[in-house]
Every structure is written in C-alpha cells, then in structure tokens.
C-alpha atoms as a PDB file:
ATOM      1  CA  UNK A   1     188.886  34.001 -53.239  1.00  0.00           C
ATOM      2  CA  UNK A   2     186.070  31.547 -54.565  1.00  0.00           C
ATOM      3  CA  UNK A   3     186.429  29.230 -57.357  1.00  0.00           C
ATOM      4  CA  UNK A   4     184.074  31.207 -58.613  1.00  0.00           C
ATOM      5  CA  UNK A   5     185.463  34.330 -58.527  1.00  0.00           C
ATOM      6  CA  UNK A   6     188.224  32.878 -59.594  1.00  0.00           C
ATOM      7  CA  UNK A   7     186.549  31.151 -62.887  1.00  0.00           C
ATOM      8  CA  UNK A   8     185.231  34.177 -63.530  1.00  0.00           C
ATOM      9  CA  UNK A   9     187.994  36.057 -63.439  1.00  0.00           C
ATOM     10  CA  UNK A  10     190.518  33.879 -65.383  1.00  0.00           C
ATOM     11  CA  UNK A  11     187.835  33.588 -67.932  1.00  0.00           C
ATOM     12  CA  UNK A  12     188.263  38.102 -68.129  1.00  0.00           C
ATOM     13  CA  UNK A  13     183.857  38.248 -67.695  1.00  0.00           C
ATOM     14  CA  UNK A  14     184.000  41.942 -66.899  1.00  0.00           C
ATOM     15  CA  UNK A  15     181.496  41.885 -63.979  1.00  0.00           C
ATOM     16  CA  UNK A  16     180.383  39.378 -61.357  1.00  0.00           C
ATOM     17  CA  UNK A  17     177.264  40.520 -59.606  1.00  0.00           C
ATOM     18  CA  UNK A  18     175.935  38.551 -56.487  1.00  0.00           C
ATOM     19  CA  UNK A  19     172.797  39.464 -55.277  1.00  0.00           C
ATOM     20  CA  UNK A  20     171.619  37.889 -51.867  1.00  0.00           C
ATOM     21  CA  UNK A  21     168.068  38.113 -51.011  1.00  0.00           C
ATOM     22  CA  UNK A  22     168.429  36.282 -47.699  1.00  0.00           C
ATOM     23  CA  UNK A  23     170.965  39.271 -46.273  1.00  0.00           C
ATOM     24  CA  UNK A  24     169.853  41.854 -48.680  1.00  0.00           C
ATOM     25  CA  UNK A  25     173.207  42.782 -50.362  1.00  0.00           C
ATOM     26  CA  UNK A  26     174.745  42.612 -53.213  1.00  0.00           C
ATOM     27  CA  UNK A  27     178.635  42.145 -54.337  1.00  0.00           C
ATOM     28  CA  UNK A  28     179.771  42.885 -57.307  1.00  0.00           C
ATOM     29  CA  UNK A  29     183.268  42.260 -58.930  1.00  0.00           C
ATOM     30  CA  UNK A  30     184.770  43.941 -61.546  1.00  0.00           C
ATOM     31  CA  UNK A  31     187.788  44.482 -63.733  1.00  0.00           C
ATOM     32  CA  UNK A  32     189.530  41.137 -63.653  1.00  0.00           C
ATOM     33  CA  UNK A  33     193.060  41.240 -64.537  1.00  0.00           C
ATOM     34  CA  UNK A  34     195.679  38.292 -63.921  1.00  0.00           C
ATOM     35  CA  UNK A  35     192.774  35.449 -62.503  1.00  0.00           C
ATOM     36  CA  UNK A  36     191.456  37.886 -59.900  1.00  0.00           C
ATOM     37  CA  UNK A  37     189.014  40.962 -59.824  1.00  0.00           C
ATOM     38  CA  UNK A  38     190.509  44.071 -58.931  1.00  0.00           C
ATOM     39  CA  UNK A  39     187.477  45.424 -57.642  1.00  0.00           C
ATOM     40  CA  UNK A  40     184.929  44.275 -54.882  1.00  0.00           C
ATOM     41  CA  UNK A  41     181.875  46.408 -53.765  1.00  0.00           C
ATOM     42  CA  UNK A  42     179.412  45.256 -51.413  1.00  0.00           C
ATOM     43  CA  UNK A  43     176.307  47.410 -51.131  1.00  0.00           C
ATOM     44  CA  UNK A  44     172.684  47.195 -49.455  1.00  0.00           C
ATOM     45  CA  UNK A  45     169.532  46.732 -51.184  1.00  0.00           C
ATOM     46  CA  UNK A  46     168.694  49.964 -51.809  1.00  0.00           C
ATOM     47  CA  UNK A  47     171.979  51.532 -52.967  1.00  0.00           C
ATOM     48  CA  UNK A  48     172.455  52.136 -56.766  1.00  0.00           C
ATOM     49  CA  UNK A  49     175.135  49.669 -57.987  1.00  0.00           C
ATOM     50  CA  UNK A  50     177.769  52.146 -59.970  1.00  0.00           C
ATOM     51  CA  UNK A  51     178.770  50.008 -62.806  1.00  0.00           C
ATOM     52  CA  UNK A  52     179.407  53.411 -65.058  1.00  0.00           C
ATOM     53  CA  UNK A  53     183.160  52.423 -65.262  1.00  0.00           C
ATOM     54  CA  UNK A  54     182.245  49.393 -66.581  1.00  0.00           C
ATOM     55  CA  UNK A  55     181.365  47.733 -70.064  1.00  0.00           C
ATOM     56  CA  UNK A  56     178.195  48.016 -68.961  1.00  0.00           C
ATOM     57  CA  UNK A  57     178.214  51.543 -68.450  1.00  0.00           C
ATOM     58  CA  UNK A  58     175.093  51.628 -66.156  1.00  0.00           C
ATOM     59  CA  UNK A  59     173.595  52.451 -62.614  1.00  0.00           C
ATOM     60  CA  UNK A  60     171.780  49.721 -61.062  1.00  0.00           C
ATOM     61  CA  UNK A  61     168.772  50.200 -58.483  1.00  0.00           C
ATOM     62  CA  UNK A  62     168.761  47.916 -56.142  1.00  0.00           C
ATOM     63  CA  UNK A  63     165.869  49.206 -54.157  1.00  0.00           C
ATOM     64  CA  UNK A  64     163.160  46.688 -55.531  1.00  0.00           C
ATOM     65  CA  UNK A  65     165.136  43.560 -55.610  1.00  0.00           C
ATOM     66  CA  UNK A  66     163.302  40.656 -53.941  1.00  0.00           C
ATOM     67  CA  UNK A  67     163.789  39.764 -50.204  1.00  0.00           C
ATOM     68  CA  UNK A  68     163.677  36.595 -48.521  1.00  0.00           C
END
C-alpha cells in the first residue's frame, strides 16, 4: 500500500480513482475501512467504471479519457 492510499483511506474518502493516460487504465479504490480500502479494481480505458455500490452511485465511461 501507498501513502496515498493509505491517507486516503485513514481519512474514510469513499473512492480513490487513478486514471493513467500513459498505460491507459484506471484503479479505483473503494470502501475504506480500518486505514485501508477494501476494494481495488483495475480496468482498461474503455471499460465502464461500476461505482453503483458506491456514494457515488454511478457508472463511469472510460472510453474517451485522454491518452498519452
């Protein structure tokens, strides 16, 4: 784990999203409980992000995020 992730998940923020143009991914963390995140999907550009179990209750597309 990052200090980051870790920040991030001490300080309970409900999702951590990552989204790397150089590889064309994203991660995303979610539900943090005791300083880490329970969760930890990595998906291509292109996938929908499933953040529907979330706070944010969305989808994300990811198919026209930028590449490097």
């Amino acid at each position: 784990m990052t200090l980051a992730q870790w920040a991030y998940a001490a300080a309970e923020v409900p999702v951590y999203f990552i989204a790397d143009p150089h590889a064309g991914r994203c991660r995303v963390f979610t539900h943090p409980q005791d300083g880490a995140y329970k969760r930890d999907l990595t998906v291509t550009y292109g996938e929908p992000v499933d953040l529907t179990d979330t706070v944010l209750g969305i989808t994300l597309p990811t198919d026209e995020f930028p590449r490097d």
